[in-house]
PDB file of N, CA and C in Angstrom:
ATOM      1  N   UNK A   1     162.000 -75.301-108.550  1.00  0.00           N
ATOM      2  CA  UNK A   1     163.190 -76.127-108.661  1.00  0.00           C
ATOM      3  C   UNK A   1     163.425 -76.444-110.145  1.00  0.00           C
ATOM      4  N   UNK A   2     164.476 -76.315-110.250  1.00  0.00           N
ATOM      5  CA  UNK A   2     164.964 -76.493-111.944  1.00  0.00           C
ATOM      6  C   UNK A   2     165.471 -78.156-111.978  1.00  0.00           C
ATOM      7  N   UNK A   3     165.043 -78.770-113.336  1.00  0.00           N
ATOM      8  CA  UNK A   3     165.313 -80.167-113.430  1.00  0.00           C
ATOM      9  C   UNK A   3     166.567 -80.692-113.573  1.00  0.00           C
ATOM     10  N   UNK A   4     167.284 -79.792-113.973  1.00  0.00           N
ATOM     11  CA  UNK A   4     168.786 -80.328-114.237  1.00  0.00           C
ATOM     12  C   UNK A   4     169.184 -80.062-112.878  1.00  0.00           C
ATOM     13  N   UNK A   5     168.952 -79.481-111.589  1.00  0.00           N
ATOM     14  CA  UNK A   5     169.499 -79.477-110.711  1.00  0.00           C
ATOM     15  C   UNK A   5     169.398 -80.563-109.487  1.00  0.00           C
ATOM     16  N   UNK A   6     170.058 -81.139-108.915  1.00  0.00           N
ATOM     17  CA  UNK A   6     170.150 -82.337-108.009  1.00  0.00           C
ATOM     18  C   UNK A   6     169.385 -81.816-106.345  1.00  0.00           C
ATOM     19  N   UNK A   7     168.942 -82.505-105.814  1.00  0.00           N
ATOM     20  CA  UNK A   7     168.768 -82.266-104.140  1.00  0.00           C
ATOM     21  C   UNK A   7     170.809 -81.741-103.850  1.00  0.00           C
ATOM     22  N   UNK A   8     171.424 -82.405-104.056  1.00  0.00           N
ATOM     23  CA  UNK A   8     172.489 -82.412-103.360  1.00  0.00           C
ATOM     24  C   UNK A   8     173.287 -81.115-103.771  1.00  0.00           C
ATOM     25  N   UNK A   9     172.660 -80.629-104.745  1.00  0.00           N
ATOM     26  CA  UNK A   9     173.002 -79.295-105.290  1.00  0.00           C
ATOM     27  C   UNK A   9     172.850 -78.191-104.348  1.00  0.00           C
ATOM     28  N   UNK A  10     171.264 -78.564-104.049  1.00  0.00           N
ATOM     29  CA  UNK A  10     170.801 -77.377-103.231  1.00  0.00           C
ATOM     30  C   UNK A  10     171.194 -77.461-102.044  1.00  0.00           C
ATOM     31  N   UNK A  11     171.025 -78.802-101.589  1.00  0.00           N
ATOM     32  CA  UNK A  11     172.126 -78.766-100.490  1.00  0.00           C
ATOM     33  C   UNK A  11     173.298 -78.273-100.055  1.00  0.00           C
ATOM     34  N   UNK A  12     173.678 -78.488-101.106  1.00  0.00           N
ATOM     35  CA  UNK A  12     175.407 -77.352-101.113  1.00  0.00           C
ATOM     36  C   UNK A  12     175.096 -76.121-101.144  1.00  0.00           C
ATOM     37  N   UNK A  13     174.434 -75.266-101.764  1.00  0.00           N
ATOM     38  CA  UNK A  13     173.761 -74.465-101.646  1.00  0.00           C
ATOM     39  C   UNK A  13     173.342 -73.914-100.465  1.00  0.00           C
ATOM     40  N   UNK A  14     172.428 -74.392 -99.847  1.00  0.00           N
ATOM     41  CA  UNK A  14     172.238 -73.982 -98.393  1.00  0.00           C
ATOM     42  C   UNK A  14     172.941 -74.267 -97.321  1.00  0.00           C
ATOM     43  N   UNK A  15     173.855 -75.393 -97.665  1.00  0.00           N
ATOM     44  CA  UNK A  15     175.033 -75.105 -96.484  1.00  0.00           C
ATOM     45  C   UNK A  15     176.205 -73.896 -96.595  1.00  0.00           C
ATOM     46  N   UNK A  16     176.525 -73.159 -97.826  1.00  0.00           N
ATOM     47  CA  UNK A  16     176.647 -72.400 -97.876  1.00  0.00           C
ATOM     48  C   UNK A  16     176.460 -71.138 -97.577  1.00  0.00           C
ATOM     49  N   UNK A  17     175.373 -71.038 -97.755  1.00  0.00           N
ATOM     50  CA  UNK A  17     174.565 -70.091 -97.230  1.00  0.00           C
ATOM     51  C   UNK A  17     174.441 -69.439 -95.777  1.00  0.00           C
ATOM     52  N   UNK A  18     174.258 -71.012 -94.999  1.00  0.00           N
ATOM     53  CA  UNK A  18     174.819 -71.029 -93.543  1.00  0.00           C
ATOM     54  C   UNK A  18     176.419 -70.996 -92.980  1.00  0.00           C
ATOM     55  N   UNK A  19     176.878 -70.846 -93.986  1.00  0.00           N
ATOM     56  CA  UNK A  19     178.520 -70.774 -93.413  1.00  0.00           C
ATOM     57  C   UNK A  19     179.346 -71.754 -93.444  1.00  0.00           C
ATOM     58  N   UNK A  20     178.341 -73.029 -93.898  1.00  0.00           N
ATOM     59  CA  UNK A  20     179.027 -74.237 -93.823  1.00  0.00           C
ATOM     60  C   UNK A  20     179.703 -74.955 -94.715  1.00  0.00           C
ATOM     61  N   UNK A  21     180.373 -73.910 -95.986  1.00  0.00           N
ATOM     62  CA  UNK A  21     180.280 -74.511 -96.735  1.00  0.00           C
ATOM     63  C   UNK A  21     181.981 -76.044 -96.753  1.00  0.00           C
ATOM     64  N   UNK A  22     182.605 -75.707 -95.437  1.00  0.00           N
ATOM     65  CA  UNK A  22     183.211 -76.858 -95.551  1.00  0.00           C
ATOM     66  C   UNK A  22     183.275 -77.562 -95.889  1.00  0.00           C
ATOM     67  N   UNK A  23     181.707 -77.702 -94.912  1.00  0.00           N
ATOM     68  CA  UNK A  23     180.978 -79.264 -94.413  1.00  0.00           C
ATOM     69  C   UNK A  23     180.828 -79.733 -96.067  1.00  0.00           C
ATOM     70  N   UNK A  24     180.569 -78.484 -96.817  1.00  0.00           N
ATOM     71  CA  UNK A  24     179.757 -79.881 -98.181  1.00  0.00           C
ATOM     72  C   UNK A  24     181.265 -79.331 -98.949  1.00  0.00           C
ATOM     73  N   UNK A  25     182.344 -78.948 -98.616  1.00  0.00           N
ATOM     74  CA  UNK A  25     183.894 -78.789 -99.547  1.00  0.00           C
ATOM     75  C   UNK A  25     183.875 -80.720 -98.958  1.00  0.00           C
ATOM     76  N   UNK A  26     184.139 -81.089 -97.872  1.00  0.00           N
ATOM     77  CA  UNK A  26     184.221 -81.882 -97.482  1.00  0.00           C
ATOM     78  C   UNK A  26     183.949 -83.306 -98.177  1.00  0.00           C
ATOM     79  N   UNK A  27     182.613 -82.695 -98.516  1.00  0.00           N
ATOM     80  CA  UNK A  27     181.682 -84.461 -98.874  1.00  0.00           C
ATOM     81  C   UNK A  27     181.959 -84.245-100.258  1.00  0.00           C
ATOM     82  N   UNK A  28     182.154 -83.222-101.124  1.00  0.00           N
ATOM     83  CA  UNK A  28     182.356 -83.195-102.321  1.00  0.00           C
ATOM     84  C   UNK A  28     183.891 -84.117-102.691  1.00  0.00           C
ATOM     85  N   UNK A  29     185.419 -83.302-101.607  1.00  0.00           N
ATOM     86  CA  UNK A  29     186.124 -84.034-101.794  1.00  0.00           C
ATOM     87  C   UNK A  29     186.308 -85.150-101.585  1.00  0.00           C
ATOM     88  N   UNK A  30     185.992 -85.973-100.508  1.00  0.00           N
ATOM     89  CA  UNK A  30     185.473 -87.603-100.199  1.00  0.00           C
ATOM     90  C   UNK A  30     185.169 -87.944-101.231  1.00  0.00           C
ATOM     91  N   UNK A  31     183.969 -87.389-102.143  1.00  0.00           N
ATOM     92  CA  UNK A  31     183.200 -88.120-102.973  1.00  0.00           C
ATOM     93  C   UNK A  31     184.113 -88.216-104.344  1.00  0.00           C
ATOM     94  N   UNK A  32     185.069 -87.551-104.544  1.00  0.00           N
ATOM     95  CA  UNK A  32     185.587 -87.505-105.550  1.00  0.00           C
ATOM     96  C   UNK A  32     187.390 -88.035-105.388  1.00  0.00           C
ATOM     97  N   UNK A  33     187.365 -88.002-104.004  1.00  0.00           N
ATOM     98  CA  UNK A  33     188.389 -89.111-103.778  1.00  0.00           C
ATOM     99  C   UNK A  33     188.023 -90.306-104.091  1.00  0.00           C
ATOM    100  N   UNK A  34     187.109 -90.936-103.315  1.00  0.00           N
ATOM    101  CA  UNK A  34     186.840 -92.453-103.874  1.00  0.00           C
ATOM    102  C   UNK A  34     186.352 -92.687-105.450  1.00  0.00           C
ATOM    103  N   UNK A  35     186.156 -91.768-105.679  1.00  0.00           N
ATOM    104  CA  UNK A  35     185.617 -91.868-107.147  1.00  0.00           C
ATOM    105  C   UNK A  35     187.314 -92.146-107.935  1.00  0.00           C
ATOM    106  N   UNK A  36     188.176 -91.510-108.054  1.00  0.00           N
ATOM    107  CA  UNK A  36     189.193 -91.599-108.273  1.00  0.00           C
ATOM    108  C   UNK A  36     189.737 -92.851-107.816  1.00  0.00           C
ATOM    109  N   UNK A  37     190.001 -92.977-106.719  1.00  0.00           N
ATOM    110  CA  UNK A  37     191.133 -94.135-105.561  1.00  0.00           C
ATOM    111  C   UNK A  37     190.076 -95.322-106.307  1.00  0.00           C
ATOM    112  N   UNK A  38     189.077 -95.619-106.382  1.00  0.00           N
ATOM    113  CA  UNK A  38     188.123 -97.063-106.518  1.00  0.00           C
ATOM    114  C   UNK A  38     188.019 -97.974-105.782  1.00  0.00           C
ATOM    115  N   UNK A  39     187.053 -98.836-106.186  1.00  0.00           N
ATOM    116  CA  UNK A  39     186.443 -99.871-104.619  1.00  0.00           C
ATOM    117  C   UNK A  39     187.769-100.341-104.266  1.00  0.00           C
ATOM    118  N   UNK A  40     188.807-101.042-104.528  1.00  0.00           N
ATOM    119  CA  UNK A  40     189.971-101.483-103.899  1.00  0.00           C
ATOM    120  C   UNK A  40     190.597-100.814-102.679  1.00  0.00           C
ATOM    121  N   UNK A  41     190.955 -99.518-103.270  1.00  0.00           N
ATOM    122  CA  UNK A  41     191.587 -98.481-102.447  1.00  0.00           C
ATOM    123  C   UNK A  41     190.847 -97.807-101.506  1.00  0.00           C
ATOM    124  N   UNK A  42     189.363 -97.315-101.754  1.00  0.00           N
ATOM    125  CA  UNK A  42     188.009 -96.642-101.009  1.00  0.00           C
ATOM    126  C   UNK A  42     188.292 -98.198-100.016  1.00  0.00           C
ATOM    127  N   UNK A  43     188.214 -99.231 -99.931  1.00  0.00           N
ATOM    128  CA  UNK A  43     187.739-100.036 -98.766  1.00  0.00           C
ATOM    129  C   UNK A  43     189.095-100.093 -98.269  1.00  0.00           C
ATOM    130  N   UNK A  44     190.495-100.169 -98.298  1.00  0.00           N
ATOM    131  CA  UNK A  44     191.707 -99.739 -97.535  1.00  0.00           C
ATOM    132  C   UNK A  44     191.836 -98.521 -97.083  1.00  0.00           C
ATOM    133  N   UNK A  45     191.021 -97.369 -97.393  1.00  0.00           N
ATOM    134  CA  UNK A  45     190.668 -96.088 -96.326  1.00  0.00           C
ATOM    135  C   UNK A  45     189.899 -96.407 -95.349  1.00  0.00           C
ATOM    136  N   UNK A  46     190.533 -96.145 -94.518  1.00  0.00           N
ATOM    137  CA  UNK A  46     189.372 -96.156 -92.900  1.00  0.00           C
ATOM    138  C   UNK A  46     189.132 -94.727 -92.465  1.00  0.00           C
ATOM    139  N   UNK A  47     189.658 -93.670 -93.066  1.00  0.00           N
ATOM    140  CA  UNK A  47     188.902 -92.812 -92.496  1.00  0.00           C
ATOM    141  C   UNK A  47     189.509 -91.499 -93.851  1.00  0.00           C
ATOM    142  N   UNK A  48     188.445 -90.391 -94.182  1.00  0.00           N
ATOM    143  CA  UNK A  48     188.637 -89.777 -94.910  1.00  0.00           C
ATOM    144  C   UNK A  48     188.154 -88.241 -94.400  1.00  0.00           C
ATOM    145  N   UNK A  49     189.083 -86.868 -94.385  1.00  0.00           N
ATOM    146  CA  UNK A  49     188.421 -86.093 -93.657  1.00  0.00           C
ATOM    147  C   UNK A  49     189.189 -85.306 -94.810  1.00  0.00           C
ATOM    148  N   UNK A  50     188.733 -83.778 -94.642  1.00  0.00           N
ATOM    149  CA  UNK A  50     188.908 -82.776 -94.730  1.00  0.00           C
ATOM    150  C   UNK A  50     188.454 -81.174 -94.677  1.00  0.00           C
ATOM    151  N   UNK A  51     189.642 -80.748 -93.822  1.00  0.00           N
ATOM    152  CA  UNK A  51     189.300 -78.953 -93.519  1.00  0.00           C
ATOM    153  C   UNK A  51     190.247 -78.406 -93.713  1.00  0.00           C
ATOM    154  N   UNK A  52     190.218 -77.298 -94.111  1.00  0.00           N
ATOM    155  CA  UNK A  52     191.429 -75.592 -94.025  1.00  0.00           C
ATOM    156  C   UNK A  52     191.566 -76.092 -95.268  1.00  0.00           C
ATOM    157  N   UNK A  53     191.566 -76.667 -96.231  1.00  0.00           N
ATOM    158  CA  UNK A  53     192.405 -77.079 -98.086  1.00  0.00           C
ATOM    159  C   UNK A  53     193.340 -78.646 -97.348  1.00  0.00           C
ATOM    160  N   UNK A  54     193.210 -79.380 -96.108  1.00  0.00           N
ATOM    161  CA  UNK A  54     193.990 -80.321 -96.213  1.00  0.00           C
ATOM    162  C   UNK A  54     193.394 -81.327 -96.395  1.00  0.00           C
ATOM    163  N   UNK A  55     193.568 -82.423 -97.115  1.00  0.00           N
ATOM    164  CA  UNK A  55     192.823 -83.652 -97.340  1.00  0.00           C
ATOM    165  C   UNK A  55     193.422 -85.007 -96.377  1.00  0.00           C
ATOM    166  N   UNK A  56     193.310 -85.645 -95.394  1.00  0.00           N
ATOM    167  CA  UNK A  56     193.726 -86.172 -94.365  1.00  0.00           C
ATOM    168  C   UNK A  56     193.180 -87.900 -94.708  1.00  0.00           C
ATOM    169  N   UNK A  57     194.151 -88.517 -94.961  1.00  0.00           N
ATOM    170  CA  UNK A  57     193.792 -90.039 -95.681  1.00  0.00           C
ATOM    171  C   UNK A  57     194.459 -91.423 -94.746  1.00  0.00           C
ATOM    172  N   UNK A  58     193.670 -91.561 -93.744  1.00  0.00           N
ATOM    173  CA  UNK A  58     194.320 -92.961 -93.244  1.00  0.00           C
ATOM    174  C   UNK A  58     194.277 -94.096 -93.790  1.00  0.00           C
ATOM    175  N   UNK A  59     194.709 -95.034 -94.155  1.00  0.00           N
ATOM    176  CA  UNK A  59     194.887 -96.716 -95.104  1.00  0.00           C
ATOM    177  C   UNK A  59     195.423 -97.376 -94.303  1.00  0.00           C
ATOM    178  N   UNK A  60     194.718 -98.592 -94.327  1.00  0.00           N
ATOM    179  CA  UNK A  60     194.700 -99.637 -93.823  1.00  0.00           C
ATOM    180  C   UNK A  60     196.269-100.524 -94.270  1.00  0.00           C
ATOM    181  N   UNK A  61     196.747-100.155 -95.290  1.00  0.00           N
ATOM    182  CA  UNK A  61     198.057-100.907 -95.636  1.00  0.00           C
ATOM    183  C   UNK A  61     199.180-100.111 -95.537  1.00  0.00           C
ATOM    184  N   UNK A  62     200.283-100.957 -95.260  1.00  0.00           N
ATOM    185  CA  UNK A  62     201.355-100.102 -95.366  1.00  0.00           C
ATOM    186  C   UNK A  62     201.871-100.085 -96.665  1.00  0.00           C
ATOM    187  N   UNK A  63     201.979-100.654 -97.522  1.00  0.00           N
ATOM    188  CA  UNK A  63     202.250-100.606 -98.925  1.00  0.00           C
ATOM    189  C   UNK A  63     201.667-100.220 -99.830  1.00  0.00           C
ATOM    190  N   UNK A  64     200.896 -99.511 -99.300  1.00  0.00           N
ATOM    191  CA  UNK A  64     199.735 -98.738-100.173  1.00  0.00           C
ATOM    192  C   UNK A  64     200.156 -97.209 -99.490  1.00  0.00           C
ATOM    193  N   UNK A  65     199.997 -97.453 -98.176  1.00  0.00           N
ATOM    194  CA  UNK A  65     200.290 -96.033 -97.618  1.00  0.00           C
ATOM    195  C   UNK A  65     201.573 -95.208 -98.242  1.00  0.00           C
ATOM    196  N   UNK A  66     202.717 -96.364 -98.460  1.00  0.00           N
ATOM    197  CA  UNK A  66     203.690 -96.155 -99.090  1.00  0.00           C
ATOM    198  C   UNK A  66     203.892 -95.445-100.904  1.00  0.00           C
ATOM    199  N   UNK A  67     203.132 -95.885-101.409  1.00  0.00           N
ATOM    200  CA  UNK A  67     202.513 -95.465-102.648  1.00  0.00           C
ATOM    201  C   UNK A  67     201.574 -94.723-103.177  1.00  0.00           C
ATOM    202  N   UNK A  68     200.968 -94.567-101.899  1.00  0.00           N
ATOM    203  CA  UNK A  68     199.881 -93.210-101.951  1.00  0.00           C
ATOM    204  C   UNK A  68     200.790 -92.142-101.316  1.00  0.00           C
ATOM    205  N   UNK A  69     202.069 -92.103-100.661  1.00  0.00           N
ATOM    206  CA  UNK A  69     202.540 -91.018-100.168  1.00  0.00           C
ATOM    207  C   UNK A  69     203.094 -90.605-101.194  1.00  0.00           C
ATOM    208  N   UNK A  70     203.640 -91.291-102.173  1.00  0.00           N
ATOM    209  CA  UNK A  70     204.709 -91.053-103.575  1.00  0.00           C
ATOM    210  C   UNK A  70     203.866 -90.513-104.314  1.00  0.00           C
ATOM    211  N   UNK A  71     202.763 -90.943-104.678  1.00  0.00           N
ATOM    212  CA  UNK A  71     201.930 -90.217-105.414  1.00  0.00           C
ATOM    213  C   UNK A  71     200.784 -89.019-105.347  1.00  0.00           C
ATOM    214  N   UNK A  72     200.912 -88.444-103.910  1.00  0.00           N
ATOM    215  CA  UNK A  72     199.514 -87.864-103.450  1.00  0.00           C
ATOM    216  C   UNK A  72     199.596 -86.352-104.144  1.00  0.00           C
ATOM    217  N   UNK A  73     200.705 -85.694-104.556  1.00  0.00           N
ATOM    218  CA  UNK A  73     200.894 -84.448-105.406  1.00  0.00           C
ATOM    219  C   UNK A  73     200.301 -84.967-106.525  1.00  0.00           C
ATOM    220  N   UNK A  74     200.236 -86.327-107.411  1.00  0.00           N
ATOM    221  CA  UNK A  74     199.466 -86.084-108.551  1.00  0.00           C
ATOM    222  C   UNK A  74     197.742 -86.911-108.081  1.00  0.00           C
ATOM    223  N   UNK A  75     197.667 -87.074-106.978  1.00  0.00           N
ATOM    224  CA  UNK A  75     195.892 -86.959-106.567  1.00  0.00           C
ATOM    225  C   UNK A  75     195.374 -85.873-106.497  1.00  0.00           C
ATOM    226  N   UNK A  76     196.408 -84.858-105.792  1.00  0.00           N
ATOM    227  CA  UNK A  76     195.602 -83.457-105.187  1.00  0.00           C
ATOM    228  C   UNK A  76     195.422 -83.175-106.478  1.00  0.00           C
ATOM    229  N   UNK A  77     196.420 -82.689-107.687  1.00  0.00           N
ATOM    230  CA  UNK A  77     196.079 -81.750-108.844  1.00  0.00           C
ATOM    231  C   UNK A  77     194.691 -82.520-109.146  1.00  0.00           C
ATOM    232  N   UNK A  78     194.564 -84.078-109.329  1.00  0.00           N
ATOM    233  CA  UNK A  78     193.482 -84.529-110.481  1.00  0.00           C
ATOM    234  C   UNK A  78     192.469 -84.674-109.737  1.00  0.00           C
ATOM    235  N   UNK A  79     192.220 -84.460-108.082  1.00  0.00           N
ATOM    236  CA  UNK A  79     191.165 -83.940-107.367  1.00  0.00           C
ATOM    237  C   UNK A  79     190.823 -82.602-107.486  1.00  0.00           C
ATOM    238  N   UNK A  80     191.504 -81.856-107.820  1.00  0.00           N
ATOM    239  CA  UNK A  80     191.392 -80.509-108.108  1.00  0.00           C
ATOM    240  C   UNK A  80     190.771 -79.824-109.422  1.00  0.00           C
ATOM    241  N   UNK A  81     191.396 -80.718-110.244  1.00  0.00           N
ATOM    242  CA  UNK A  81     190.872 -80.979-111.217  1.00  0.00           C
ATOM    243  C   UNK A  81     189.268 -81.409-111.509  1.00  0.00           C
ATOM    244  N   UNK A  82     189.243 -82.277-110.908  1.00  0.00           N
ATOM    245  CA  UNK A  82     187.744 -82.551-110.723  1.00  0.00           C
ATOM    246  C   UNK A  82     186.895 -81.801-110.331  1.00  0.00           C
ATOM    247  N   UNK A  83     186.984 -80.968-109.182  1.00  0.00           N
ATOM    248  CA  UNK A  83     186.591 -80.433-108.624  1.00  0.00           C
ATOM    249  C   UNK A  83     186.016 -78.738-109.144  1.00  0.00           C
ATOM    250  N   UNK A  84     187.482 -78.866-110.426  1.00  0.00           N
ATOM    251  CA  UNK A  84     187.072 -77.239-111.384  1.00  0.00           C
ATOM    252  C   UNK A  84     187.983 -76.130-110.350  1.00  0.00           C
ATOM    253  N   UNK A  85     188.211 -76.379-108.979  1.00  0.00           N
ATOM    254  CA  UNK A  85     189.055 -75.552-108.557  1.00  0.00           C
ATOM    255  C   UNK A  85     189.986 -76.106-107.714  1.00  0.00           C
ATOM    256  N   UNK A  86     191.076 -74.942-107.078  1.00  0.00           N
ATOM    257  CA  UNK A  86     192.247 -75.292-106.373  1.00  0.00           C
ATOM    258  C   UNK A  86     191.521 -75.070-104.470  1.00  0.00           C
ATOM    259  N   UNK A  87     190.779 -76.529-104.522  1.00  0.00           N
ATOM    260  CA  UNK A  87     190.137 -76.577-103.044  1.00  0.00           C
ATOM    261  C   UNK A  87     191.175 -77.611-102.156  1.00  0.00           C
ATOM    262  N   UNK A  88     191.914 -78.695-102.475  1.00  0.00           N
ATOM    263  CA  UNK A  88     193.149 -78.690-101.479  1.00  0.00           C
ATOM    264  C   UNK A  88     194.083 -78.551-101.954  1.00  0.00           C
ATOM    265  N   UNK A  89     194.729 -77.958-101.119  1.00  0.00           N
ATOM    266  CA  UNK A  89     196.111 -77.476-101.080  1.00  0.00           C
ATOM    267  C   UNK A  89     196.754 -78.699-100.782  1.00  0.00           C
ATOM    268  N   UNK A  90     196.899 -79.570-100.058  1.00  0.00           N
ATOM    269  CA  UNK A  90     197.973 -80.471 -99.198  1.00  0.00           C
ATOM    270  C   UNK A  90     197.244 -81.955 -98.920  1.00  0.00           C
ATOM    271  N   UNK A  91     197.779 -83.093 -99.056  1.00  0.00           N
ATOM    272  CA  UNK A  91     197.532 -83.935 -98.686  1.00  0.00           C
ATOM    273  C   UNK A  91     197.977 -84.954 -97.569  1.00  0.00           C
ATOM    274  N   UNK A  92     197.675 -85.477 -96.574  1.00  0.00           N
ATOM    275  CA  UNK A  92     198.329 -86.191 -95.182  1.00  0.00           C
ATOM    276  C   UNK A  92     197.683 -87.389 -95.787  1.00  0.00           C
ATOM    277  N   UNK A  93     198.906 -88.101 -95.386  1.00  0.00           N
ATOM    278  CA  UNK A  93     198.142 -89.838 -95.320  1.00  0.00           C
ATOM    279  C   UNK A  93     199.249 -90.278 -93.938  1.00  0.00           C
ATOM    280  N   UNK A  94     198.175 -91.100 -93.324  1.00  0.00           N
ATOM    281  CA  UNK A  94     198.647 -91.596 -92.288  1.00  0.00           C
ATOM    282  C   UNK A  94     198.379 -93.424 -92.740  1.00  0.00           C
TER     283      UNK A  94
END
């Protein structure tokens, strides 16, 4: 095992490996949604999913929901961004 590399690395890694690599497209984008959105916004999400390139965002407010719908074309790019590639395509907020 190399030191600069994380458990969660290899993890991705071997879910890959197995086919899964959704599952960790998934936790990567979560993780870098809330990293972005911040504790305010991360605790007005109640639920955070994503498969196929869609990122699927339910919120607890409507005035937020409202303002995250106006803005979710410039989340996807700077999630994408983060991310180093073009892994969603589309964003839903309910």
């Amino acid at each position: 095992m190399q030191p600069d590399r994380t458990l969660n690395y290899y993890l991705q890694v071997a879910l890959h490996r197995l086919d899964h690599g959704d599952f960790a497209d998934e936790l990567r984008v979560e993780r870098v949604y809330r990293q972005l959105a911040g504790d305010f916004i991360s605790r007005l999400t109640s639920s955070v999913q994503f498969s196929g390139g869609v990122l699927s965002l339910r919120l607890q407010s409507a005035a937020l929901r409202s303002e995250m719908l106006r803005r979710r074309e410039s989340l996807r790019r700077r999630i994408n961004d983060h991310l180093g590639a073009e892994v969603v395509r589309k964003i839903n907020i309910w």
